[in-house]
C-alpha atoms as a PDB file:
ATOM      1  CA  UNK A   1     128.145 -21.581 184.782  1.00  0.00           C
ATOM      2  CA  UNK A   2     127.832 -23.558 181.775  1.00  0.00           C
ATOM      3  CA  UNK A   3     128.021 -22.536 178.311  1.00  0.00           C
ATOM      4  CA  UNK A   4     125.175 -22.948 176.156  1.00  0.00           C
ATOM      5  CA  UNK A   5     127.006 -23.319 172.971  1.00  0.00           C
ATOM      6  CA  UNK A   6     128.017 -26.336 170.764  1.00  0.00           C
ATOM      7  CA  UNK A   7     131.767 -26.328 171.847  1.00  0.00           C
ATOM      8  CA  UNK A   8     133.712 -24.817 174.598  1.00  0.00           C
ATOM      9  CA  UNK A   9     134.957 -21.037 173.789  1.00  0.00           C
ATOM     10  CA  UNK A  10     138.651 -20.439 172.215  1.00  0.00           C
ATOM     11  CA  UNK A  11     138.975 -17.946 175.627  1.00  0.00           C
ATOM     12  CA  UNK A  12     138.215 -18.213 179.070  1.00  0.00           C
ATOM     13  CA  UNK A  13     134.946 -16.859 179.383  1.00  0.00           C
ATOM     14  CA  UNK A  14     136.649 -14.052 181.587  1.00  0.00           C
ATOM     15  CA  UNK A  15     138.762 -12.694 179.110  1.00  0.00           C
ATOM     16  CA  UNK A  16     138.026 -10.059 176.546  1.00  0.00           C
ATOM     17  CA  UNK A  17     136.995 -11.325 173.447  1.00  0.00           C
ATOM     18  CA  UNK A  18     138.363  -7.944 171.774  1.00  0.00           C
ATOM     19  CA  UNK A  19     141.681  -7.708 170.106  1.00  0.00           C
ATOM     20  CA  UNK A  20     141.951  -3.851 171.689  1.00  0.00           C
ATOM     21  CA  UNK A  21     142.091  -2.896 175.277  1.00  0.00           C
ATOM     22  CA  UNK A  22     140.746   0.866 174.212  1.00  0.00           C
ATOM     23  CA  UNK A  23     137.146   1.948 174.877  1.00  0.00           C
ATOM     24  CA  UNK A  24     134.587   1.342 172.053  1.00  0.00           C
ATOM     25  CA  UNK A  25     133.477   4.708 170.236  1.00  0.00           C
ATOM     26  CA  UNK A  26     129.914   4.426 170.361  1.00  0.00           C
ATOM     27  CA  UNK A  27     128.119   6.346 168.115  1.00  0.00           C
ATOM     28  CA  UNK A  28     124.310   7.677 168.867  1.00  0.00           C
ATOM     29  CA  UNK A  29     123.307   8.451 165.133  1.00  0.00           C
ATOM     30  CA  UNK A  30     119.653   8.668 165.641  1.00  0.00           C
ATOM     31  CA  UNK A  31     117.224   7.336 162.465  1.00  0.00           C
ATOM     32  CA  UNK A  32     118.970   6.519 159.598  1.00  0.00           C
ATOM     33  CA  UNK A  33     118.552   4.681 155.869  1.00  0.00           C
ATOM     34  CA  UNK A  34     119.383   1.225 156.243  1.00  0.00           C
ATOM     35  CA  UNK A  35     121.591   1.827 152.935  1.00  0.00           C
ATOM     36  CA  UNK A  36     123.431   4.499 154.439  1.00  0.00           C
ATOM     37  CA  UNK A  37     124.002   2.546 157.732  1.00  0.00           C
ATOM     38  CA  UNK A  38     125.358  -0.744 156.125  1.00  0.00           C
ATOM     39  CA  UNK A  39     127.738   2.112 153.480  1.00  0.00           C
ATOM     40  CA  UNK A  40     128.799   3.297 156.715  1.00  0.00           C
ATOM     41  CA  UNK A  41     129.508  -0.074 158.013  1.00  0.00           C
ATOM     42  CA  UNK A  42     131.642  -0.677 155.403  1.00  0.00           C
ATOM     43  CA  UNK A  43     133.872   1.964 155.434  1.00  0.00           C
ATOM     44  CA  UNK A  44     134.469   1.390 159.212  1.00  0.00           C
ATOM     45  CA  UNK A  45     135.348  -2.254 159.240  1.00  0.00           C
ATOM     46  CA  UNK A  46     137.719  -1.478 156.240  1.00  0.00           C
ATOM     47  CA  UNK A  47     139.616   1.301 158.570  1.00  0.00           C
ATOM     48  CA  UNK A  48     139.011  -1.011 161.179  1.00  0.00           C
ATOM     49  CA  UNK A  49     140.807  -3.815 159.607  1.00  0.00           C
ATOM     50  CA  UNK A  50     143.871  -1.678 158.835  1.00  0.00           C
ATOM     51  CA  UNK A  51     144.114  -0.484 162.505  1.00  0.00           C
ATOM     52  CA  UNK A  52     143.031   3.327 160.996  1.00  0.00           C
ATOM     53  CA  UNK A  53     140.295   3.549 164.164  1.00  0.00           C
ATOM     54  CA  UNK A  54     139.175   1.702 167.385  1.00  0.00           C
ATOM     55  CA  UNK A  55     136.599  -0.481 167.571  1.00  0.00           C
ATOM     56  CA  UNK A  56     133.014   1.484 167.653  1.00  0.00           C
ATOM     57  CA  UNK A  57     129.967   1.113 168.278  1.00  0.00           C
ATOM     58  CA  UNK A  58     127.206   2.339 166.167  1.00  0.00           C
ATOM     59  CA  UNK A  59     123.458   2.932 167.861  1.00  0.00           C
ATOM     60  CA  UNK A  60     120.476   3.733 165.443  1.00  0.00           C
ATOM     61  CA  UNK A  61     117.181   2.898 164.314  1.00  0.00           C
ATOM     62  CA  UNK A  62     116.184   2.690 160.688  1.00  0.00           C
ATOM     63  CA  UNK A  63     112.929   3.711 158.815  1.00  0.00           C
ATOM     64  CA  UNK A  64     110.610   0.998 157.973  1.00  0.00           C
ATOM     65  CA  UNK A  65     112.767  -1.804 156.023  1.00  0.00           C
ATOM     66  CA  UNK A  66     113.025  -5.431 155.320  1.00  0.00           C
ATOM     67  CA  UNK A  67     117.018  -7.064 154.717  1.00  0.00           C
ATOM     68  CA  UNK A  68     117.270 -10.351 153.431  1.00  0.00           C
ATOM     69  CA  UNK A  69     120.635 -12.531 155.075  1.00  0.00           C
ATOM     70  CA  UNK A  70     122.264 -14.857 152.719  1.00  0.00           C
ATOM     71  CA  UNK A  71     120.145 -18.360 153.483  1.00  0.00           C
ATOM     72  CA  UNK A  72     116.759 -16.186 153.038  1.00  0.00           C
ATOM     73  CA  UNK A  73     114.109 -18.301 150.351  1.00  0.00           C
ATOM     74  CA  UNK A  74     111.537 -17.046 148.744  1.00  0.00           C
ATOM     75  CA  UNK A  75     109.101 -18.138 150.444  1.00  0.00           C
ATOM     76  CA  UNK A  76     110.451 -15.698 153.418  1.00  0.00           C
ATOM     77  CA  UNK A  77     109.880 -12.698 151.565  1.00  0.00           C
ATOM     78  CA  UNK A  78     107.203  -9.920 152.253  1.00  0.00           C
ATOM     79  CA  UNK A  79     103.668 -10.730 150.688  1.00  0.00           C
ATOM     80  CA  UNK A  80     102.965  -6.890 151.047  1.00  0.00           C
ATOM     81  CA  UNK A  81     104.685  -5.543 148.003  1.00  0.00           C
ATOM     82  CA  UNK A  82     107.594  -3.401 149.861  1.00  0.00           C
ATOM     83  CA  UNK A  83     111.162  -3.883 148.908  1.00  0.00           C
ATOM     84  CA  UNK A  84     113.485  -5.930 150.228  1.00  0.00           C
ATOM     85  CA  UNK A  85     117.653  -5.293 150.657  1.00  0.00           C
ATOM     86  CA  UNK A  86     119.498  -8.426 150.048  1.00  0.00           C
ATOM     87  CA  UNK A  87     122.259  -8.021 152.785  1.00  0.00           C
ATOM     88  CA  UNK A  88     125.665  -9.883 153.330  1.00  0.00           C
ATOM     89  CA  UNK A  89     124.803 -11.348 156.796  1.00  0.00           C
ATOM     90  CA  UNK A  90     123.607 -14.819 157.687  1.00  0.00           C
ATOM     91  CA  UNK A  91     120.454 -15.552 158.872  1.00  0.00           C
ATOM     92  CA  UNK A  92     117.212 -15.247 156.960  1.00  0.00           C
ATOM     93  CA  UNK A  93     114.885 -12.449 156.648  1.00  0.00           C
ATOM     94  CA  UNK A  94     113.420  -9.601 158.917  1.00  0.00           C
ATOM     95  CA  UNK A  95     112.138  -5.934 159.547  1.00  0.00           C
ATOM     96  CA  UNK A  96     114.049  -2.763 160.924  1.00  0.00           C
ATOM     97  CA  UNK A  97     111.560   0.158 162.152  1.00  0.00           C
ATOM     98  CA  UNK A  98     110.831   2.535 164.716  1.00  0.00           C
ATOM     99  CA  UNK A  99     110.743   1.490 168.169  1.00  0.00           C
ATOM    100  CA  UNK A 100     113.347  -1.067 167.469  1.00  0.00           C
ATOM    101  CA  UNK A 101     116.909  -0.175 168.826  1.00  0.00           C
ATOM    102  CA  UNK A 102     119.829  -1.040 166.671  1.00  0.00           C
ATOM    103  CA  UNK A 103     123.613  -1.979 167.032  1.00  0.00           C
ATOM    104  CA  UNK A 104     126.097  -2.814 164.735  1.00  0.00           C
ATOM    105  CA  UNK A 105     129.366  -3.650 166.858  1.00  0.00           C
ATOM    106  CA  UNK A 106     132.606  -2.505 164.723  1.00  0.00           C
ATOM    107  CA  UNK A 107     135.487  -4.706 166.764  1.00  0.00           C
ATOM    108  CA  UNK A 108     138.662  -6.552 165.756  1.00  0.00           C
ATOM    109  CA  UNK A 109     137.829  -9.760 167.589  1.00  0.00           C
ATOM    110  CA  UNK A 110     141.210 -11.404 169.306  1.00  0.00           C
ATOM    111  CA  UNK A 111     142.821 -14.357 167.290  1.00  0.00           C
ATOM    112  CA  UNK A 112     141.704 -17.266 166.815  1.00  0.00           C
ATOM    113  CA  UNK A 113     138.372 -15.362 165.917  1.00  0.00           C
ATOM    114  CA  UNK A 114     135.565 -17.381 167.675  1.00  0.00           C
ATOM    115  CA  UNK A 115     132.386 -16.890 165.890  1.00  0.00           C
ATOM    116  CA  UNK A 116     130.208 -18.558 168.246  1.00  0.00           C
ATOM    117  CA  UNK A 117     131.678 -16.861 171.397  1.00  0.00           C
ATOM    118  CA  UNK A 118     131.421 -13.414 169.743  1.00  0.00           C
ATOM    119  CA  UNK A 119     127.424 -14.518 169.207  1.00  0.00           C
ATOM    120  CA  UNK A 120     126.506 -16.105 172.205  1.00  0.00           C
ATOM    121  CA  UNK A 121     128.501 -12.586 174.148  1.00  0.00           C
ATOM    122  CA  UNK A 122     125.836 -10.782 171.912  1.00  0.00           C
ATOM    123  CA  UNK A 123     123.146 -12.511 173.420  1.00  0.00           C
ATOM    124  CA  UNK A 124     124.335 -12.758 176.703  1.00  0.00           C
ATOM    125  CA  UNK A 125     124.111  -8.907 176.941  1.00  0.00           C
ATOM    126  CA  UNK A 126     120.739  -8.699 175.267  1.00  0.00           C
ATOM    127  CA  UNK A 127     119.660 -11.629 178.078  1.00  0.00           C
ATOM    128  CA  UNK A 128     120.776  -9.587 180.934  1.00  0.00           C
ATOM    129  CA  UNK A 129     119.444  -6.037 179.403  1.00  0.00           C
ATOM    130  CA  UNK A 130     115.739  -7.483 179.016  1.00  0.00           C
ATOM    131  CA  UNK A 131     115.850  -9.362 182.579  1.00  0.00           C
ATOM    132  CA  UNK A 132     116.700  -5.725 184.002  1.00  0.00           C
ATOM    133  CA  UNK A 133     113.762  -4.229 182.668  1.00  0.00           C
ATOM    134  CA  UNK A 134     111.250  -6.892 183.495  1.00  0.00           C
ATOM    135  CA  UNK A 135     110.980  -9.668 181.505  1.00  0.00           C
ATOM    136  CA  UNK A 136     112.457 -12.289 183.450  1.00  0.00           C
ATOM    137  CA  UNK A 137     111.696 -15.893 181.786  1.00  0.00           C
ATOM    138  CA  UNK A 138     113.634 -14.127 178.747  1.00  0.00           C
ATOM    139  CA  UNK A 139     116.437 -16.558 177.324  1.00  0.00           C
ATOM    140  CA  UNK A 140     117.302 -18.801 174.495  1.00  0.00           C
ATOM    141  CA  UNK A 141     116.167 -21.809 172.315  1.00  0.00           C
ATOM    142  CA  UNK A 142     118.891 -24.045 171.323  1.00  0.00           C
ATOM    143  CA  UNK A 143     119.281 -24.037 167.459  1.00  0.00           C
ATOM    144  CA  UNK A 144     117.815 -20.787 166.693  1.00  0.00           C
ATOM    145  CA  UNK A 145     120.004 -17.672 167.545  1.00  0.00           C
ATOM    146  CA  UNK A 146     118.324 -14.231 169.062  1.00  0.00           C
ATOM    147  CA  UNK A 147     116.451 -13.825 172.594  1.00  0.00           C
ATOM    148  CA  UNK A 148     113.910 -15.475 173.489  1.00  0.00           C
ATOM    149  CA  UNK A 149     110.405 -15.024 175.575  1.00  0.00           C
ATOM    150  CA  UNK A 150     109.016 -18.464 177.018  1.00  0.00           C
ATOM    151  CA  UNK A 151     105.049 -19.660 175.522  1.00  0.00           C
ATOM    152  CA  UNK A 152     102.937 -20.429 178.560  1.00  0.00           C
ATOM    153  CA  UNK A 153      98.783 -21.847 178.205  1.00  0.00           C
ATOM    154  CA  UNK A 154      99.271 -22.495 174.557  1.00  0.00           C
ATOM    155  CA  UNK A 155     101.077 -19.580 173.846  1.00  0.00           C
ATOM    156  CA  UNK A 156     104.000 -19.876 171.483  1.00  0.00           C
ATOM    157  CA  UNK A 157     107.460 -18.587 172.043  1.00  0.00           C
ATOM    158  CA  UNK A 158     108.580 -15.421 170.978  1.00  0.00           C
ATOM    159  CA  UNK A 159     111.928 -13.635 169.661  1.00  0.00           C
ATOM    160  CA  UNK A 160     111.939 -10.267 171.356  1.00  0.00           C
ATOM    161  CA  UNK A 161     115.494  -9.541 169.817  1.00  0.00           C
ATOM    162  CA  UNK A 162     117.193 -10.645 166.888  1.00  0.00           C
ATOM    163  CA  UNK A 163     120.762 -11.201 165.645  1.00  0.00           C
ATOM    164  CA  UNK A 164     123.059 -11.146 162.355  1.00  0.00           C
ATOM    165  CA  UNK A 165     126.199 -10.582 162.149  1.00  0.00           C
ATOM    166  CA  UNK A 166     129.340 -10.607 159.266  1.00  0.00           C
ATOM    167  CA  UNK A 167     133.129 -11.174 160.094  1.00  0.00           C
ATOM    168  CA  UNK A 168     135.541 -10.058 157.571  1.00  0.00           C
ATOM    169  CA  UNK A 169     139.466 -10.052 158.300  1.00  0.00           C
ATOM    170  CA  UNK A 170     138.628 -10.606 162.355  1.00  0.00           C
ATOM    171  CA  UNK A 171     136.105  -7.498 161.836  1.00  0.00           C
ATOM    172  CA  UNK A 172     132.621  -7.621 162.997  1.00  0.00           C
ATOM    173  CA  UNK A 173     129.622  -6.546 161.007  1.00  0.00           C
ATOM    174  CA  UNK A 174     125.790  -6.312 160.813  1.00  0.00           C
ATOM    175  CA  UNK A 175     124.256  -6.858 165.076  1.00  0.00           C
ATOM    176  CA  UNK A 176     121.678  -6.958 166.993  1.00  0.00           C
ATOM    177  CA  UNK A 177     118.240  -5.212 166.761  1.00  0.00           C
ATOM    178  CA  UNK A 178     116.117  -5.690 170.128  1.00  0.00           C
ATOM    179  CA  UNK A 179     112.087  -4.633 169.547  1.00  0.00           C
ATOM    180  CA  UNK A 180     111.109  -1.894 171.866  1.00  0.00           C
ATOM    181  CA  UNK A 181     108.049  -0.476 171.317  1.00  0.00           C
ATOM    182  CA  UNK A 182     107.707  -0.867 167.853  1.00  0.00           C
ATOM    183  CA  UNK A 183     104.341  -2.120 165.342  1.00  0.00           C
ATOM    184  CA  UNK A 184     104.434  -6.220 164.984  1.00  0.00           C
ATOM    185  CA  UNK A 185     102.106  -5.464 161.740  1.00  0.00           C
ATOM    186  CA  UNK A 186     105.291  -5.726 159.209  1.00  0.00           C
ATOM    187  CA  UNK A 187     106.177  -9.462 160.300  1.00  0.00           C
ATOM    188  CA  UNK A 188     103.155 -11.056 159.567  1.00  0.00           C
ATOM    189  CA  UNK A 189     103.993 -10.413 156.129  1.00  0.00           C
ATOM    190  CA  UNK A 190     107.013 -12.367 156.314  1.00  0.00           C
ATOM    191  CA  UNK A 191     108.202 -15.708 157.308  1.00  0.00           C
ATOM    192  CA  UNK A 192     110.737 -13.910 160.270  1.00  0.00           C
ATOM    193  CA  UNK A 193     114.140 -15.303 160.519  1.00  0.00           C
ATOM    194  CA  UNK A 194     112.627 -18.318 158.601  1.00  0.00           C
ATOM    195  CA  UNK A 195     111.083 -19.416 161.475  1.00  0.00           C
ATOM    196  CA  UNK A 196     106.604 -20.480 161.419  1.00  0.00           C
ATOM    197  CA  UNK A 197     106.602 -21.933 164.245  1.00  0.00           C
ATOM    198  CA  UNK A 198     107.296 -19.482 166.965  1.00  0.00           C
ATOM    199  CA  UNK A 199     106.081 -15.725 167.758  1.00  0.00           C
ATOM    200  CA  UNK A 200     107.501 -12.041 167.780  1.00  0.00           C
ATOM    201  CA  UNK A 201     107.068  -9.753 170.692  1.00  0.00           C
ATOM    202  CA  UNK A 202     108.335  -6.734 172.055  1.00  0.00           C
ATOM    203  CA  UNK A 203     109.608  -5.405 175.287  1.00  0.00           C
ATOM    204  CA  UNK A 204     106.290  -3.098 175.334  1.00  0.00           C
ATOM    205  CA  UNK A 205     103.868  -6.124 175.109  1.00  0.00           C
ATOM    206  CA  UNK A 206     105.239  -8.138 177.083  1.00  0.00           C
ATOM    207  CA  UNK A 207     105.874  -5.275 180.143  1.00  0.00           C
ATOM    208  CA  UNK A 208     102.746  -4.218 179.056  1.00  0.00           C
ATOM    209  CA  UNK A 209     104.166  -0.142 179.569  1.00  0.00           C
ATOM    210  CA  UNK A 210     105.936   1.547 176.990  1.00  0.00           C
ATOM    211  CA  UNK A 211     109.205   0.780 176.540  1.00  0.00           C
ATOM    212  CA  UNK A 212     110.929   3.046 174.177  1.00  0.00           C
ATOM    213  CA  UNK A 213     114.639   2.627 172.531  1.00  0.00           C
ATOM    214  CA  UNK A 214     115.959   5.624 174.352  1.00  0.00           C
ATOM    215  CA  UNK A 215     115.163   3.537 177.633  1.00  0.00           C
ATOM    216  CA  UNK A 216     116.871   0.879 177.044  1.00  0.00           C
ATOM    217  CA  UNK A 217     120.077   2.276 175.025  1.00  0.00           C
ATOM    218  CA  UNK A 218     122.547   2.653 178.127  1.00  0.00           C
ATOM    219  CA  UNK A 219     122.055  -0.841 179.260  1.00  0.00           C
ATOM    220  CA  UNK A 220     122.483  -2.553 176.206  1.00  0.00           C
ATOM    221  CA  UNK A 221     125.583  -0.785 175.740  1.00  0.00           C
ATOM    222  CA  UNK A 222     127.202  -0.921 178.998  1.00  0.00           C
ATOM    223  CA  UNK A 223     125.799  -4.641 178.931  1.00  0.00           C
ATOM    224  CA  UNK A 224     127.714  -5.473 175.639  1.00  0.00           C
ATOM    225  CA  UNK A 225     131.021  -3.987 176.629  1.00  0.00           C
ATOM    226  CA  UNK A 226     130.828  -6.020 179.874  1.00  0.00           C
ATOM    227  CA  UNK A 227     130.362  -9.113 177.113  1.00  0.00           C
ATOM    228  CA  UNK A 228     132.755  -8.595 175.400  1.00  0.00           C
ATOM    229  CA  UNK A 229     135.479  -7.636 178.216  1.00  0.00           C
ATOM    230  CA  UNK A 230     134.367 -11.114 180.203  1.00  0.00           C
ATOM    231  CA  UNK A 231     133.050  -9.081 183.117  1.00  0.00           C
ATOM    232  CA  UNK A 232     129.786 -10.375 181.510  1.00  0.00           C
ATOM    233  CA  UNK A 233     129.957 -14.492 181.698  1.00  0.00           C
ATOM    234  CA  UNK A 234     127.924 -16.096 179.284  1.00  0.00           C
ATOM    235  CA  UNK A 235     125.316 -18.691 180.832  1.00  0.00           C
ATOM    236  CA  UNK A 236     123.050 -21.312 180.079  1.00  0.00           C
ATOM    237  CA  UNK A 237     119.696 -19.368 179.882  1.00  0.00           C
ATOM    238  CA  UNK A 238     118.408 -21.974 177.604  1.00  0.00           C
ATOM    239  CA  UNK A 239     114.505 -23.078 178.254  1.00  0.00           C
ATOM    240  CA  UNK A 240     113.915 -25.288 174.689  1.00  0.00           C
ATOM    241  CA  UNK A 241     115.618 -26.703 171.729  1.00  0.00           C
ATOM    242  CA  UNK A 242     114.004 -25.950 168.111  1.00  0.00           C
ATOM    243  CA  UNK A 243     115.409 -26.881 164.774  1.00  0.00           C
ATOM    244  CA  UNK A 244     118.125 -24.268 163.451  1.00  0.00           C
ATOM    245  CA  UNK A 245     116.114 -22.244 160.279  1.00  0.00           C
ATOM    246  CA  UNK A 246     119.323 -21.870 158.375  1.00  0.00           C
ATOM    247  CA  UNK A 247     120.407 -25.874 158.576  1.00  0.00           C
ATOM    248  CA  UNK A 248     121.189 -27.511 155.416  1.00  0.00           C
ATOM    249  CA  UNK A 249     119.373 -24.088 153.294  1.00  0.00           C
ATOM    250  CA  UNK A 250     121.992 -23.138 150.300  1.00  0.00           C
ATOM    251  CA  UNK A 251     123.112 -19.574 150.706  1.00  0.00           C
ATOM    252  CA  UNK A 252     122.149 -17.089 148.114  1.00  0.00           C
END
């Protein structure tokens, strides 16, 4: 099927985009500080990097929390008087709470590291995940990274997952947080991902049942090690095109 990505992928999109052949640790670590989640991250893609573990997989949600990527402005930030954590991924700025499910992939990615691939694998399995569970029309907008949910009668689109990620020596950092059944209250005190002209949802509203993280853990897992292995084919799932947020914005 065809790729929805500027270029054609370094691999065939049936080959592993990991440099390892062994099983990902995952890691369930329940609620935890964002702080102590991105320390954490560090110290893993360091070991990682010098072949001292495997690749893993950490699963979480954090307390209430807004991270700011490298191309965030000011005019992004929260209007509500809670802090902000200026993080060292790309991408602009956004919430982590409960009810949102969070992954930060650990792999060595196979030489020639290819960024896009790696992403567009990410979202691939998030694509596939939220189609399981119901929401069918989900996809993407060309330009703007994450997963997408289709406006229809003057609705507007909406980003039901998110992504931003760091690679350092072929490591990966930072993920992929996909909105469960968490509030939508803390974006609309924020510009989200930089982006004013488009919505946020979550799996709950638009399935209109409760969808918590716990249901939805499994598949996003087993769907991003079938991603990243090339059992998982990325497609064109694209519905629209929308100017990329991040485009000619100086990073911080």
């Amino acid at each position: 099927m065809p790729m929805s990505a500027p270029r054609d992928p370094f691999f065939p999109a049936h080959q592993s985009i990991r440099a390892s052949s062994e099983p990902i640790d995952v890691r369930m670590l329940g609620t935890v500080d964002y702080q102590q989640a991105w320390d954490l991250q560090t110290e893993l893609a360091a070991k990682r990097a010098q072949d001292s573990i495997g690749d893993t997989l950490l699963v979480l949600e954090h307390p209430n929390v807004y991270t700011a990527g490298k191309r965030t402005q000011p005019e992004d930030r929260p209007r509500n008087g809670l802090p902000v954590i200026d993080v060292n991924r790309g991408g602009r700025i956004t919430w982590h709470g409960q009810g949102q499910l969070v992954m930060y992939p650990i792999i060595r990615l196979a030489e020639p590291v290819d960024v896009v691939d790696y992403v567009r694998r990410l979202e691939e399995a998030l694509i596939q995940s939220v189609r399981q569970a119901g929401i069918t029309t989900a996809g993407r907008i060309d330009g703007r990274s994450g997963v997408w949910v289709p406006g229809s009668n003057g609705q507007q689109h909406r980003k039901v997952a998110a992504l931003g990620i760091r690679i350092t020596r072929g490591v990966t950092m930072h993920g992929l947080a996909l909105n469960c059944n968490n509030t939508l209250e803390y974006y609309e005190h924020i510009v989200p991902c930089g982006i004013d002209d488009a919505g946020v949802t979550t799996m709950s509203a638009e399935l209109d049942r409760d969808i918590t993280t716990e249901a939805m853990t499994e598949p996003l897992i087993r769907e991003i090690t079938r991603a990243l292995a090339g059992e998982l084919q990325v497609a064109d799932h694209s519905f629209d095109q929308a100017p990329d947020p991040t485009k000619g914005i100086k990073r911080r």
